[in-house]
Protein backbone atom coordinates (compact mmCIF):
# COMPACT_ATOMS: atom_id res chain seq x y z
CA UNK A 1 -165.99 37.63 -30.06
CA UNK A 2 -166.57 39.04 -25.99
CA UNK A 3 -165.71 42.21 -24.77
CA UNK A 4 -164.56 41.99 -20.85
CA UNK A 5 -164.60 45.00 -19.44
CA UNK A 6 -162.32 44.79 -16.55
CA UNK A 7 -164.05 45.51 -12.65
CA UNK A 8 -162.54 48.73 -11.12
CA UNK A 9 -162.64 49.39 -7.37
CA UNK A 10 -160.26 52.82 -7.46
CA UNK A 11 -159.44 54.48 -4.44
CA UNK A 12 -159.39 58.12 -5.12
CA UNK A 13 -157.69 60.20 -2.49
CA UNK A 14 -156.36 57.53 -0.02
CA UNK A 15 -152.42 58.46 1.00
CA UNK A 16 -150.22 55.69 2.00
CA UNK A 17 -146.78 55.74 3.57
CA UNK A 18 -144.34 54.37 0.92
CA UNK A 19 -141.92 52.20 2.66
CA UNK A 20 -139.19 49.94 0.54
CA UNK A 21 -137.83 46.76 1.96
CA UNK A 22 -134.62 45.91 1.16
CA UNK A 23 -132.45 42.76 -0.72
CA UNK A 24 -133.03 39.80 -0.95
CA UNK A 25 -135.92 37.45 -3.41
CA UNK A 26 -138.02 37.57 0.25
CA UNK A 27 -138.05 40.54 1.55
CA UNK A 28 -138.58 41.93 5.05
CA UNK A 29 -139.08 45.45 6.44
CA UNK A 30 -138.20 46.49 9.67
CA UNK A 31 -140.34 49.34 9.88
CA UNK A 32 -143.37 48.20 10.91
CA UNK A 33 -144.94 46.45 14.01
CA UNK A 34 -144.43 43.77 12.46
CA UNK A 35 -141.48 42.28 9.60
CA UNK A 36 -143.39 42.83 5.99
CA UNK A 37 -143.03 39.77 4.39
CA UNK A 38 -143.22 39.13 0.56
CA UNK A 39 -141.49 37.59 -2.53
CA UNK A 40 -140.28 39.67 -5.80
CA UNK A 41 -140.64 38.46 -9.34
CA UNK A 42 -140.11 39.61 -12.59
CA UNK A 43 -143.00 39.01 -14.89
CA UNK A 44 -142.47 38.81 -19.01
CA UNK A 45 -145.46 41.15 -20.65
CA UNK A 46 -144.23 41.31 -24.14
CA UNK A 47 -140.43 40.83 -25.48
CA UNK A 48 -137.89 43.04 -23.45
CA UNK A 49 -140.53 44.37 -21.14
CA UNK A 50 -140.92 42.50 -17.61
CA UNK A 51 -142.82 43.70 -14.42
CA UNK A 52 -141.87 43.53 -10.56
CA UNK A 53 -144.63 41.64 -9.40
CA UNK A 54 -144.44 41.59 -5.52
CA UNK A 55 -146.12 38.81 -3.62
CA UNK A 56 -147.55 39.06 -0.15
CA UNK A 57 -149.04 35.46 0.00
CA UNK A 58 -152.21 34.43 1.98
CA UNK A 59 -154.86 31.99 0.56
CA UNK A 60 -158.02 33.30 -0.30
CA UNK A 61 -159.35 35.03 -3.98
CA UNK A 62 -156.48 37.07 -5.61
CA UNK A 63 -156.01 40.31 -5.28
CA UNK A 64 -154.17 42.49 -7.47
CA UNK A 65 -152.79 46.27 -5.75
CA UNK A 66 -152.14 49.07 -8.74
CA UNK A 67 -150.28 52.24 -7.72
CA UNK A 68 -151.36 55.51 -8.65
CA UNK A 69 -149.30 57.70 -11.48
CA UNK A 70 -145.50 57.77 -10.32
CA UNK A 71 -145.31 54.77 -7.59
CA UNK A 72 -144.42 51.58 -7.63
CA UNK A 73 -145.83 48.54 -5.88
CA UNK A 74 -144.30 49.28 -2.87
CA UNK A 75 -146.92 52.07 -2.26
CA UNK A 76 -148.51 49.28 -0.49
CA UNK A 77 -146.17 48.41 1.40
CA UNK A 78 -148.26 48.91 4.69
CA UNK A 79 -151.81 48.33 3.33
CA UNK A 80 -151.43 44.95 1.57
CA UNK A 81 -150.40 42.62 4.90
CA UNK A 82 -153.71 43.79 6.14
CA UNK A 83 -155.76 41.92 3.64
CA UNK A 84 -153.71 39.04 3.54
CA UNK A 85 -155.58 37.26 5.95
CA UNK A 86 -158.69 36.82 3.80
CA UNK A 87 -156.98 36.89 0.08
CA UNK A 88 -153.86 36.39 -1.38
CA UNK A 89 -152.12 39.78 -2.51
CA UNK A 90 -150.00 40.95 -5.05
CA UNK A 91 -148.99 44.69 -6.21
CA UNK A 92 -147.30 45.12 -9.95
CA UNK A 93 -145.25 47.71 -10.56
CA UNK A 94 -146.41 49.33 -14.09
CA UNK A 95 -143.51 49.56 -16.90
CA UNK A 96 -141.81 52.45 -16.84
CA UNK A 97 -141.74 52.94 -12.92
CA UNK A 98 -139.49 51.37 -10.05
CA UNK A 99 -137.85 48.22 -10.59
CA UNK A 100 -140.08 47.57 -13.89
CA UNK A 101 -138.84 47.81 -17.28
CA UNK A 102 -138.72 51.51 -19.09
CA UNK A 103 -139.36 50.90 -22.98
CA UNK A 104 -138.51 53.89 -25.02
CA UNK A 105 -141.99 55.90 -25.59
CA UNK A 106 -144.20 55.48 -28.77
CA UNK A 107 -147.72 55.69 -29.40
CA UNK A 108 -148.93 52.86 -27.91
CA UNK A 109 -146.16 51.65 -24.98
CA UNK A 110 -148.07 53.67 -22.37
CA UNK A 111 -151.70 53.81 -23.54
CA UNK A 112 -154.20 52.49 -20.85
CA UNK A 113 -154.66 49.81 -23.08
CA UNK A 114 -151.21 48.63 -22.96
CA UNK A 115 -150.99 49.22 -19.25
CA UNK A 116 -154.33 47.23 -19.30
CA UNK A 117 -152.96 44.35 -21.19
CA UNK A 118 -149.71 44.07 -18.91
CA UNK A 119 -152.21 43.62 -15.74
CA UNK A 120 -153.80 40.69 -18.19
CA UNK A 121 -150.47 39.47 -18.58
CA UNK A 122 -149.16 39.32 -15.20
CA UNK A 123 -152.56 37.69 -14.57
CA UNK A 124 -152.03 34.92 -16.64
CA UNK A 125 -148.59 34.28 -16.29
CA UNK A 126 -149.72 33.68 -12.51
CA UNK A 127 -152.65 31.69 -13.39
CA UNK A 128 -155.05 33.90 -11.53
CA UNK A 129 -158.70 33.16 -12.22
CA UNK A 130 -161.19 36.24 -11.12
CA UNK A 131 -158.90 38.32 -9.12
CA UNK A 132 -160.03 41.52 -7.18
CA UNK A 133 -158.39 44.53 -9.33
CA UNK A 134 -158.06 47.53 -6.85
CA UNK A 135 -155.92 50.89 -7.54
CA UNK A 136 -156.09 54.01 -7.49
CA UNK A 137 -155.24 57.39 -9.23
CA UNK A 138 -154.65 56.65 -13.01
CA UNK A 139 -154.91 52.80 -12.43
CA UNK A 140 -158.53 53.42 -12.67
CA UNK A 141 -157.57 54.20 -16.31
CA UNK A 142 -155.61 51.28 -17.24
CA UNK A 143 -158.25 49.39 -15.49
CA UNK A 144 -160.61 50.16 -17.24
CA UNK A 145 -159.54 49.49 -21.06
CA UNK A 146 -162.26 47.04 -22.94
CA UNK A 147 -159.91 44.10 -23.92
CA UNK A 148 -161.10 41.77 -27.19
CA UNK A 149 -161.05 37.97 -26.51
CA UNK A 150 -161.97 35.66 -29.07
């Protein structure tokens, strides 16, 4: 038995300007300089529970975008198309929040160790191997759960 702690880059009191694209499995939004480009998915974590996963592209290392308490992925809206030139970018939505699944509360549906285990999820129903984890707020939490692999 290994314990992995997950890596943790958390970016404390950055703001960002939340802007939502609109329809479509590719979406584009008009707000910017330039169209904001990006596919939605819907990734299974556990039965009845799936995430919006949004996908930016580009073609270097992974990286993975967390939103702080209350957001959705879409709080990086503006800031992930700047990294996309030198890694390829997602943002997940955590359960409970935007366009993600809301399971009724219990004791453990919303620990940081669940929210923990739904990044590992989403990582390995993409297949990503060493991605860059960065967030902010109380995604430093859920990134930073100790996960048992055997």
């Amino acid at each position: 038995m290994r314990i992995v702690v997950l890596g943790v880059l958390v970016l404390g009191s950055w703001s960002f300007t939340v802007q939502t694209a609109h329809a479509g499995s590719a979406r584009e939004h008009k707000g910017s300089e330039a169209p904001l480009l990006y596919k939605e998915e819907f990734i299974s974590v556990e039965e009845n529970v799936k995430l919006e996963v949004l996908d930016w592209g580009g073609t270097g290392r992974p990286v993975i975008l967390l939103a702080g308490l209350g957001y959705d992925a879409h709080e990086w809206d503006s800031f992930a198309p700047k990294l996309v030139p030198q890694y390829h970018v997602y943002a997940v939505t955590r359960r409970g929040f935007g366009a993600s699944s809301a399971p009724k509360p219990d004791n453990t549906d919303y620990s940081a160790d669940r929210l923990g285990d739904d990044v590992l999820a989403v990582m390995d129903a993409l297949k990503l191997n060493r991605p860059i984890l960065v967030g902010h707020s109380i995604a430093g939490e859920e990134l930073s759960h100790r996960v048992t692999i055997n």
